[in-house]
Protein backbone atom coordinates (compact mmCIF):
# COMPACT_ATOMS: atom_id res chain seq x y z
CA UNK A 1 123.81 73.24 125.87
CA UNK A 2 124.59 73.59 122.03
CA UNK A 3 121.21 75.87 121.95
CA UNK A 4 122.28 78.01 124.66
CA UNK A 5 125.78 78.63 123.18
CA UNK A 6 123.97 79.42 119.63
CA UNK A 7 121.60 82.12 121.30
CA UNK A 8 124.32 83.62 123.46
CA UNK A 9 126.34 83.92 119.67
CA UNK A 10 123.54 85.29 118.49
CA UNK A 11 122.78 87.78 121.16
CA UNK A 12 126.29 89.05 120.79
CA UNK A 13 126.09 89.33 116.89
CA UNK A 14 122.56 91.71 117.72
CA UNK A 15 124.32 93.75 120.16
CA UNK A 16 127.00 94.10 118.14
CA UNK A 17 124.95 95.24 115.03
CA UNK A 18 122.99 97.87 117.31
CA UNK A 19 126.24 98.96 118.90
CA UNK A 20 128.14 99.43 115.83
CA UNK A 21 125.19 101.25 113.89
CA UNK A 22 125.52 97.71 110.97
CA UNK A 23 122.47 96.28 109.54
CA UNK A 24 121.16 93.75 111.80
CA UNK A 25 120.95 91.42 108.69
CA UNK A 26 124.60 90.83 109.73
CA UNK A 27 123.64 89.37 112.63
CA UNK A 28 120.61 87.33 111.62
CA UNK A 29 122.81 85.81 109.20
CA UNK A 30 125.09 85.05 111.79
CA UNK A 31 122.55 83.54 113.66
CA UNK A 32 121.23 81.48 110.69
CA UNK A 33 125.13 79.87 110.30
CA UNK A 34 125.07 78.99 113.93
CA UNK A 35 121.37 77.35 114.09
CA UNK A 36 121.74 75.21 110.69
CA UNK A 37 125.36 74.30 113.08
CA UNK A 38 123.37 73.09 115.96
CA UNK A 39 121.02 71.42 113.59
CA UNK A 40 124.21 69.56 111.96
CA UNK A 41 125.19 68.46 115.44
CA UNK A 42 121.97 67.12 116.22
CA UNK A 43 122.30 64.98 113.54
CA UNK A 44 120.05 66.17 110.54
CA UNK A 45 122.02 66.34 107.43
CA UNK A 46 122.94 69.65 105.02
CA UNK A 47 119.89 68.49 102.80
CA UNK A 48 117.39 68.26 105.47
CA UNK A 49 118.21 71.48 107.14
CA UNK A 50 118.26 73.42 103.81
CA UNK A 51 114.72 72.17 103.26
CA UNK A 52 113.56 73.43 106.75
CA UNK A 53 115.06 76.94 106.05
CA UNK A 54 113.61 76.99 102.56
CA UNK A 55 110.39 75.96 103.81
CA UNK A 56 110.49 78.49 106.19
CA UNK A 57 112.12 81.40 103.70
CA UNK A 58 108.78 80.02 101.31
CA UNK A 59 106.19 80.66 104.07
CA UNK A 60 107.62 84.75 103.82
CA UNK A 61 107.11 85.44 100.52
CA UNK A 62 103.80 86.41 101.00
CA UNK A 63 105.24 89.43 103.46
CA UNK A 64 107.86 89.87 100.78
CA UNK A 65 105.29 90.37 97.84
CA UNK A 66 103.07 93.35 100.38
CA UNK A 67 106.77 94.50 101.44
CA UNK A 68 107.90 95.64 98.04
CA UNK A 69 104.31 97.22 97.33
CA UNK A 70 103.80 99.38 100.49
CA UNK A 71 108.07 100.46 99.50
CA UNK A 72 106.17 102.04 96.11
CA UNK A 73 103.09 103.42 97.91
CA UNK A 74 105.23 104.84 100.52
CA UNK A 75 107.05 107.23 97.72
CA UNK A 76 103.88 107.31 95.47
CA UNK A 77 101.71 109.03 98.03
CA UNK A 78 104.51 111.38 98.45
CA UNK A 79 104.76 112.50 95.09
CA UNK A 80 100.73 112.12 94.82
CA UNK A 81 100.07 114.89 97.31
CA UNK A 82 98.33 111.89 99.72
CA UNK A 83 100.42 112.29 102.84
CA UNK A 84 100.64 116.08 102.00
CA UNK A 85 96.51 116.56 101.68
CA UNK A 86 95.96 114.88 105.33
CA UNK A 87 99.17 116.85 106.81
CA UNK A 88 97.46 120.28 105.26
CA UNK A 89 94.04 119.86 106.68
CA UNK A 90 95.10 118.45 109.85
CA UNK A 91 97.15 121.23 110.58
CA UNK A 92 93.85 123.42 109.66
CA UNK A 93 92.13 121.83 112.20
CA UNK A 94 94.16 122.10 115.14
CA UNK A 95 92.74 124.60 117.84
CA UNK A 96 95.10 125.50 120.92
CA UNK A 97 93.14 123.12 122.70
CA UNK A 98 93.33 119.90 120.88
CA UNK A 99 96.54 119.74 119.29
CA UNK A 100 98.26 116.64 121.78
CA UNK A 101 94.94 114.49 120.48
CA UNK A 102 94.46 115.77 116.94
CA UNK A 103 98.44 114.83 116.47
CA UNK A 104 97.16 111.06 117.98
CA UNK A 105 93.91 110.76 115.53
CA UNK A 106 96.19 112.06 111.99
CA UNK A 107 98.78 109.84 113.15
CA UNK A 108 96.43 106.59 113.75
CA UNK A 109 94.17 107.73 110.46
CA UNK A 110 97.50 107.46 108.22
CA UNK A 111 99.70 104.70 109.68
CA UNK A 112 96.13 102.53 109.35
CA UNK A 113 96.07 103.80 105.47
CA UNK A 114 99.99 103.16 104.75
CA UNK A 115 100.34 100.40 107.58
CA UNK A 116 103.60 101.63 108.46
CA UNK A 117 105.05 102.70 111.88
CA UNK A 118 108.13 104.40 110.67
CA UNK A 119 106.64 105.77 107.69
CA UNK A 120 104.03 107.86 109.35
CA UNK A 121 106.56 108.94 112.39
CA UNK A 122 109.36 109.78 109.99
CA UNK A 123 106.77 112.29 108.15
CA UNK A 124 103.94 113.48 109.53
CA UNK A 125 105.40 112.89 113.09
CA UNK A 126 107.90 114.80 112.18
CA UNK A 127 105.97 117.49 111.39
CA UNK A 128 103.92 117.40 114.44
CA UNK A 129 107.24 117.74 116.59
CA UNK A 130 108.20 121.00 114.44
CA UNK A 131 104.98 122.16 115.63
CA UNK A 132 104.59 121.39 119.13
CA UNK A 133 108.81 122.92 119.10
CA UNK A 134 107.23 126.05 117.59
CA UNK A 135 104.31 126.28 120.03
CA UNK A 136 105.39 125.50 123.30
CA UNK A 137 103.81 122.87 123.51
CA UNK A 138 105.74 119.69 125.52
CA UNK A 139 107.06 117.50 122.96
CA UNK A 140 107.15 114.66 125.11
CA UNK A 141 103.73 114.22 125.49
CA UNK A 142 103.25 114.89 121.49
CA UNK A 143 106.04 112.11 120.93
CA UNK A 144 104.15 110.07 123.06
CA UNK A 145 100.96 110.79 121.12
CA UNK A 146 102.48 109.93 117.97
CA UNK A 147 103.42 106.74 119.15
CA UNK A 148 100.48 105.46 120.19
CA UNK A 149 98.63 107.06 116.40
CA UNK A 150 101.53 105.17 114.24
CA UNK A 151 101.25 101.57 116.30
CA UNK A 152 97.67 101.93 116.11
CA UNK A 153 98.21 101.20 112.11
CA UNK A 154 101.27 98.87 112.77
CA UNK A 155 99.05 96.79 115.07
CA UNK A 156 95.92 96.89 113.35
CA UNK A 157 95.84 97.43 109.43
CA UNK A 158 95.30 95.46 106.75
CA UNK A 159 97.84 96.13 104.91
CA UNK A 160 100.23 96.39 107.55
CA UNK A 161 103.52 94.18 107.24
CA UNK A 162 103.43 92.79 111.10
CA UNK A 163 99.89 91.93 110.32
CA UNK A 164 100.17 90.09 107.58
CA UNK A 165 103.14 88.12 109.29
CA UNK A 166 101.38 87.51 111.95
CA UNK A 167 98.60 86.17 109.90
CA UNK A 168 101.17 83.93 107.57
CA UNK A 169 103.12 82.30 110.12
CA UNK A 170 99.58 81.69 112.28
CA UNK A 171 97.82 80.64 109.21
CA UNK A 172 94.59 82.20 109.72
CA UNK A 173 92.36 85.01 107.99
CA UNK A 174 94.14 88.74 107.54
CA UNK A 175 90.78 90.17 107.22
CA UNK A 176 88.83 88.66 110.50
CA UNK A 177 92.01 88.91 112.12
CA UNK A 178 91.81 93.01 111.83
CA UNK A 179 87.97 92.90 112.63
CA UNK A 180 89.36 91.44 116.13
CA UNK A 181 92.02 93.65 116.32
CA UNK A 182 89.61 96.61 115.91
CA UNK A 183 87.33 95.22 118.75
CA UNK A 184 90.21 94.50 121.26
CA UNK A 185 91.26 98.12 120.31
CA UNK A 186 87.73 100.01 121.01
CA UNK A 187 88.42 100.84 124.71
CA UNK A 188 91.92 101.29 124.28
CA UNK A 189 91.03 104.16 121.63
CA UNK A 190 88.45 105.59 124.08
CA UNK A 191 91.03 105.65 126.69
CA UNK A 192 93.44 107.64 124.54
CA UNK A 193 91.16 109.84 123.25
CA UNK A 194 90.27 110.97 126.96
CA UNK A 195 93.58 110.64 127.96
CA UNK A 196 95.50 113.14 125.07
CA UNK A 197 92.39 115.49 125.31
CA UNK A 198 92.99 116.19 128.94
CA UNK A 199 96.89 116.60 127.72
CA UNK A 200 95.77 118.82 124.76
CA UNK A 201 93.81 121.26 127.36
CA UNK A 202 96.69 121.08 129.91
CA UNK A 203 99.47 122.01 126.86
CA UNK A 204 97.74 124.23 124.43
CA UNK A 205 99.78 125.36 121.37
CA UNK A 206 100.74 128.96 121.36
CA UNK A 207 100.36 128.91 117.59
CA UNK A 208 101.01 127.14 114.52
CA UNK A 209 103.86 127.90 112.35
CA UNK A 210 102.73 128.00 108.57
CA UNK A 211 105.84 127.57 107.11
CA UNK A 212 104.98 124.33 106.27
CA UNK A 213 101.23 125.09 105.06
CA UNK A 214 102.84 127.18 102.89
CA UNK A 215 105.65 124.88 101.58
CA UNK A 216 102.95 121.80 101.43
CA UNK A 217 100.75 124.60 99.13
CA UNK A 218 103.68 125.61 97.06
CA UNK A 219 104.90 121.96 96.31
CA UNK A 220 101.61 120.34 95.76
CA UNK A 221 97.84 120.95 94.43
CA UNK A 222 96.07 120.26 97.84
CA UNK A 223 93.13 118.50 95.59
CA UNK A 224 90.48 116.50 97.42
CA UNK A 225 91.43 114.18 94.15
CA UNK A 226 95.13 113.19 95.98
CA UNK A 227 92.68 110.92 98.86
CA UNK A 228 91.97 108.48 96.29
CA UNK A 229 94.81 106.05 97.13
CA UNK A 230 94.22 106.64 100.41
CA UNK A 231 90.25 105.30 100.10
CA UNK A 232 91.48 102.47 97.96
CA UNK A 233 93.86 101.00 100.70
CA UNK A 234 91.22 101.51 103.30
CA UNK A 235 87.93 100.85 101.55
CA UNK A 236 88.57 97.95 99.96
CA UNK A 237 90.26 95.34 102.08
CA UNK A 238 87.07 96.01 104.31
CA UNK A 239 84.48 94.56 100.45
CA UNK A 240 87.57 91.18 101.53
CA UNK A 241 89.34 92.48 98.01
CA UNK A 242 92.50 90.69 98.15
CA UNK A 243 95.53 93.05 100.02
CA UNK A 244 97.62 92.69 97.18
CA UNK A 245 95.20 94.09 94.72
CA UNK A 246 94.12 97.17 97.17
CA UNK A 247 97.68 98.12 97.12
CA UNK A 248 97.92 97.74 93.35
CA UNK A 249 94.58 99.90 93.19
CA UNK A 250 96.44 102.28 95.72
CA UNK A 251 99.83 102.61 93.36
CA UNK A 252 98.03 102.96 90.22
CA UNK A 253 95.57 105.57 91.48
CA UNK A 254 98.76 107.55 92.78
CA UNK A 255 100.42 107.38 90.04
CA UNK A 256 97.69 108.64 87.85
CA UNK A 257 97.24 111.53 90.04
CA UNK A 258 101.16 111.80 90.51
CA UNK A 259 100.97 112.77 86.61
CA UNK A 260 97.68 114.46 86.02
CA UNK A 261 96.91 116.42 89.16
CA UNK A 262 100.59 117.07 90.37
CA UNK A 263 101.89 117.61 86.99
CA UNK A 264 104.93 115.47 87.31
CA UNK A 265 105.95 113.38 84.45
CA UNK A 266 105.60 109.74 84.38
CA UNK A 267 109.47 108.35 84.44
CA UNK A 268 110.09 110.73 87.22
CA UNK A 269 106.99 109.15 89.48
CA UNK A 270 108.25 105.55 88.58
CA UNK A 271 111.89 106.38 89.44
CA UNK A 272 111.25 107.94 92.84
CA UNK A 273 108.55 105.42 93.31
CA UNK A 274 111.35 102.89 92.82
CA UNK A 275 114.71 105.36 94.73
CA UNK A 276 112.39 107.59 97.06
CA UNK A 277 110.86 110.78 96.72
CA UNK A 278 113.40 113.83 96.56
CA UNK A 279 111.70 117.13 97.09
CA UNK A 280 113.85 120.32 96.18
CA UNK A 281 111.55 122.44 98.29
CA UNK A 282 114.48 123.36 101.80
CA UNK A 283 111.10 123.17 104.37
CA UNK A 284 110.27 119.89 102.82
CA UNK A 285 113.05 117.97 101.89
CA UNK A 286 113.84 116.95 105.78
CA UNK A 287 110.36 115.89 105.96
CA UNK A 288 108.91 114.40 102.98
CA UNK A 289 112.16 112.54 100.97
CA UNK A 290 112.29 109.00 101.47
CA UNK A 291 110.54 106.01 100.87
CA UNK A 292 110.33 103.61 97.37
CA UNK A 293 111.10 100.07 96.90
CA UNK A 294 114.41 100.70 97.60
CA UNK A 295 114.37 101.55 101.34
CA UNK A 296 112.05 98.19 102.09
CA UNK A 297 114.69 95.93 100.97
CA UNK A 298 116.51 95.70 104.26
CA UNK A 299 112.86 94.85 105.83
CA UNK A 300 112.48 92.06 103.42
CA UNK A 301 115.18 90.50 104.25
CA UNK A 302 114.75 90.50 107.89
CA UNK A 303 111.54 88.77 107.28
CA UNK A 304 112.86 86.54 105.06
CA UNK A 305 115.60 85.19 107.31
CA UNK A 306 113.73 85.42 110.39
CA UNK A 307 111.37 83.36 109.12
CA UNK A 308 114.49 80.76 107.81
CA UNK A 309 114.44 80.39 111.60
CA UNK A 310 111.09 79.28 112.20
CA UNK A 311 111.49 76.43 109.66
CA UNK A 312 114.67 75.36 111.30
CA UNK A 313 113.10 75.35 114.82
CA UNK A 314 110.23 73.84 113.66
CA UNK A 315 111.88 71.14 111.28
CA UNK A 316 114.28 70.07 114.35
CA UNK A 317 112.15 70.83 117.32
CA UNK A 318 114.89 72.62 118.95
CA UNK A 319 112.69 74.03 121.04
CA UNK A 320 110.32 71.00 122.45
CA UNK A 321 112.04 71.72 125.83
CA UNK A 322 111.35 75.37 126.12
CA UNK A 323 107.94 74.37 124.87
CA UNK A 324 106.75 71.85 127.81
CA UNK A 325 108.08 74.75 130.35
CA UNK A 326 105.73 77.41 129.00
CA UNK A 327 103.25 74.70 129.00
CA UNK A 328 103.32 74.21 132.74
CA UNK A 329 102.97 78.10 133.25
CA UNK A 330 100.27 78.31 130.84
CA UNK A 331 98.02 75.71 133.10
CA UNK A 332 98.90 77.92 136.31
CA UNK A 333 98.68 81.38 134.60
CA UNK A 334 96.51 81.51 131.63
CA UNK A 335 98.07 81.56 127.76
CA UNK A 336 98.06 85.58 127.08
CA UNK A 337 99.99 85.93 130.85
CA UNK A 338 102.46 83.70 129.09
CA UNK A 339 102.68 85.09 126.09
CA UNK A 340 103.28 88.75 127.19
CA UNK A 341 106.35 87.15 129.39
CA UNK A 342 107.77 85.67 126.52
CA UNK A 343 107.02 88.99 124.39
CA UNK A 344 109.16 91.15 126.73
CA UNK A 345 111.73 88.20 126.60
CA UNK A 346 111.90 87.53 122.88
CA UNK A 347 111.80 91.11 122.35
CA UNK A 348 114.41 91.84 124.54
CA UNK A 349 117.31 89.14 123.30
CA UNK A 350 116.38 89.83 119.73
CA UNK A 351 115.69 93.94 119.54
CA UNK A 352 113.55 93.32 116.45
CA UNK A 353 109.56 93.11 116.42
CA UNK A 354 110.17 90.39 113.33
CA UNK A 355 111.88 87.90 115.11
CA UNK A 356 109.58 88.27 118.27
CA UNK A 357 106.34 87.31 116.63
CA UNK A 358 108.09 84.28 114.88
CA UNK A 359 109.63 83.16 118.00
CA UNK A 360 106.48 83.67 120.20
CA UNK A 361 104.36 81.29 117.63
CA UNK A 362 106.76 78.83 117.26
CA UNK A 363 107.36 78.45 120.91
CA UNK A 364 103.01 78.93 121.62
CA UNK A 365 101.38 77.16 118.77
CA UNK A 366 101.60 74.13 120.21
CA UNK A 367 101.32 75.06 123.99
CA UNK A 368 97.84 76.86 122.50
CA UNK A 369 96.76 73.65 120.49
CA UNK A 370 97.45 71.68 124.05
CA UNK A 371 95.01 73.91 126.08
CA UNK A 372 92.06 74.46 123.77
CA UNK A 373 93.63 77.63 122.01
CA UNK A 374 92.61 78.37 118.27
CA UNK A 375 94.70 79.79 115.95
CA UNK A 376 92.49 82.81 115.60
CA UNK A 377 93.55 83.27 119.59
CA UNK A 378 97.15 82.57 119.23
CA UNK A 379 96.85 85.66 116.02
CA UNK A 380 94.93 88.07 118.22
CA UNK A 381 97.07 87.37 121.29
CA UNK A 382 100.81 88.11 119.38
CA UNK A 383 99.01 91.19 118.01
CA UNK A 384 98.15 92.02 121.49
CA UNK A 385 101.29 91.78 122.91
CA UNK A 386 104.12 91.38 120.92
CA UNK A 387 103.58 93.71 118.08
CA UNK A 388 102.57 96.30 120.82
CA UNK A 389 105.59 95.63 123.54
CA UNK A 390 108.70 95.55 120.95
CA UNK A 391 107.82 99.23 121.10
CA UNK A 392 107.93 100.20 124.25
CA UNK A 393 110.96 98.24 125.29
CA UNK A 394 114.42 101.03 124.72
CA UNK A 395 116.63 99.17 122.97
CA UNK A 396 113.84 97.31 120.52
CA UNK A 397 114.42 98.58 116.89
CA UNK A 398 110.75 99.21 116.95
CA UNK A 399 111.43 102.03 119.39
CA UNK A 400 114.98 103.52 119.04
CA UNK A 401 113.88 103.99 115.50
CA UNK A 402 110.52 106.11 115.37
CA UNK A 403 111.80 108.09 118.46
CA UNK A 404 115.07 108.88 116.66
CA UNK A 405 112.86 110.56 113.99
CA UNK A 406 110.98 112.43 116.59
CA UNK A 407 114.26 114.02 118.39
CA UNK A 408 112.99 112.18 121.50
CA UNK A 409 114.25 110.04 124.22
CA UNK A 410 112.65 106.85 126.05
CA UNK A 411 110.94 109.07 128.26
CA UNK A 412 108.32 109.86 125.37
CA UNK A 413 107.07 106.12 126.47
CA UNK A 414 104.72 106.56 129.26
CA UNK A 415 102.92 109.22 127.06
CA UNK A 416 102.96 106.11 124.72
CA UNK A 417 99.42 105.30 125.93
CA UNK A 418 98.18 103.02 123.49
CA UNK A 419 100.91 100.87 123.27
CA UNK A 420 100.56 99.66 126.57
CA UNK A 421 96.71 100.03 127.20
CA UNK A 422 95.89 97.81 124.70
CA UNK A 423 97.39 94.80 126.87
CA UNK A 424 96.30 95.62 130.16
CA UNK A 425 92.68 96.00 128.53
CA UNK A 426 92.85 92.87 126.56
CA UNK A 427 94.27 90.79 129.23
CA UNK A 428 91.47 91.88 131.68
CA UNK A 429 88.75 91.04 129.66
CA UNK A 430 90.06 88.56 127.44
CA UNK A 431 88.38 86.06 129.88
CA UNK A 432 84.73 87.61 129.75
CA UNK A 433 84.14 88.50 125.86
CA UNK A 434 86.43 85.90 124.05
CA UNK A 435 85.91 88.52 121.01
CA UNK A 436 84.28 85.81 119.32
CA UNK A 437 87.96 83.65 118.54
């Protein structure tokens, strides 16, 4: 009864947050008071409880440490010319015909290189919508494309944050987890590339606007040099070079060419690498600014007390109830069935993508480790669900917040193609090719 009071408090602190526009650190705090409560009344002590949330706070810091890097790569390939050089010959390439599918392919190329959703959306989305708005072409089906390009990356990059979490809190191998990843994804990708290129043939642009050619050529030296972080943070995780130093490689390498290609002088790169990058530039400024250390600090601290959660859970077994239900269904329905119900459920109380991958491996580790599941399959099947749903559900953070930057609505979600393909696909052959778990 206590835990059912504590998530109804909770629940009310998240709608709250959403409702009043408030950081939902607010509420996870909230949330934290109430649990370490129901822990008291259980009967563990202040000691023991502080010891399960600081061994679950400790299991973060590995998130923490990629979070604050990819908040410096984030400005640093804006004021390297990185994002710019991919924007300006991507928007060379477009033909009337393929505009829909050439907006999915940038969009997947860059969110796998940054390993950001809202990054990627909140710039080069952005730009795509401008251009669709200028061409007649229907910018729900380009939102939609979008979508599915930036989860692609969120989903399946190795330096992307909900990938590494999912590979902390699973304990098991970043690298061979993306390898999977990228195999579960090959017909989903196939699917959306047929898909968008029928779109792109049944909406062809009228004609792109160079206003922001012309802006991107002003502001920076389009130099094949400004791909260099770019090939560092997808290049080398692939030789299994440690995250962490790819995304040093990346930073350095940007801020190198911040300075000697782009002419910009060294304090200025570090200070917008640490406060965001401010362009001057009126076409740009909407676009580009953003980004630095700075605006990942609110992320890190979601992680961090999300993941204060999973050591209290785990530390009292709170949960050991909830646990021997989803058992039961998983011996009369199969373990990814399961786990894409308790997705769309986790997802749904909690709004955040975060706090839905923690809760679905706390509550399915052991329920996995009781029916012959391997960590490697509880990884692959969060990523597979999950990661993928908080998107497509309205009210998730994961998808108020990447359509907001698009000037869409939640009908831009059935366009979302991949998003959803990638389960269905999974979960129908998940049974025949194991994908070697």
């Amino acid at each position: 009864m206590e835990l059912l009071i504590g998530f109804i408090i909770f629940i009310a602190a998240m709608v709250s947050c959403l409702i009043l526009g408030i950081t939902t650190v607010a509420a996870l705090i909230v949330g934290l008071i109430v649990f370490i409560g129901i822990g008291k009344i259980k009967g563990f002590t202040y000691k023991e409880l502080g010891g399960f949330t600081a061994k679950g706070v400790k299991s973060s810091l590995v998130v923490a440490e990629v979070l604050l890097l990819i908040g410096f790569i984030t400005a640093i390939w804006r004021t390297s010319g990185t994002i710019s050089f991919f924007v300006y010959y991507g928007i060379k390439l477009i033909s009337p015909n393929l505009f829909i599918l050439i907006t999915f392919l940038l969009s997947a190329i860059l969110a796998y290189a940054l390993g950001t959703s809202f990054g990627v959306a909140g710039t080069v989305g952005v730009i795509f919508m401008s251009l669709a708005r200028s061409g007649n072409v229907d910018e729900i089906i380009t939102a939609g494309a979008v979508m599915s390009g930036v989860f692609f990356g969120d989903r399946g990059s190795p330096v992307s944050s909900s990938a590494i979490l999912v590979a902390t809190i699973t304990d098991t191998n970043l690298i061979d987890n993306v390898k999977r990843m990228f195999k579960t994804a090959i017909l989903p990708i196939v699917i959306c590339i047929v898909a968008y290129g029928i779109l792109s043939y049944q909406n062809p642009i009228n004609g792109v606007d160079e206003t922001i050619l012309n802006a991107l050529g002003d502001e920076f030296n389009i130099s094949v040099w400004t791909i260099i972080p770019a090939i560092c943070m997808v290049v080398l995780p692939l030789f299994r070079i440690n995250v962490i130093w790819a995304l040093t490689s990346s930073i350095v390498s940007g801020i190198l060419i911040s300075v000697l290609v782009q002419g910009n002088g060294l304090l200025h790169v570090v200070e917008q690498s640490i406060f965001g990058y401010s362009s001057e530039h009126a076409v740009l400024s909407n676009i580009l600014n953003g980004g630095g250390l700075t605006s990942m600090i609110e992320v890190i601290f979601i992680v961090m007390l999300s993941s204060s959660y999973s050591g209290i859970f785990d530390g009292t077994k709170m949960l050991s109830k909830l646990e021997e239900l989803l058992g039961k269904m998983v011996n009369k329905t199969g373990k990814f069935f399961v786990m894409v119900l308790m997705s769309f459920f986790t997802v749904g109380v909690f709004c955040n993508q975060t706090i839905a991958s923690i809760m679905c491996c706390d509550l399915m580790k052991n329920v996995y480790d009781d029916n012959d599941g391997s960590k490697e399959e509880l990884a692959l099947d969060i990523e597979n669900s999950a990661i993928l749903i908080a998107s497509i559900v309205p009210w998730s953070i994961a998808c108020i917040v990447p359509l907001s930057f698009l000037g869409v609505g939640f009908e831009a979600i059935p366009y979302s193609i991949y998003l959803y393909v990638v389960p269905i696909c999974y979960g129908l052959t998940k049974k025949y090719f194991r994908y070697k778990i």
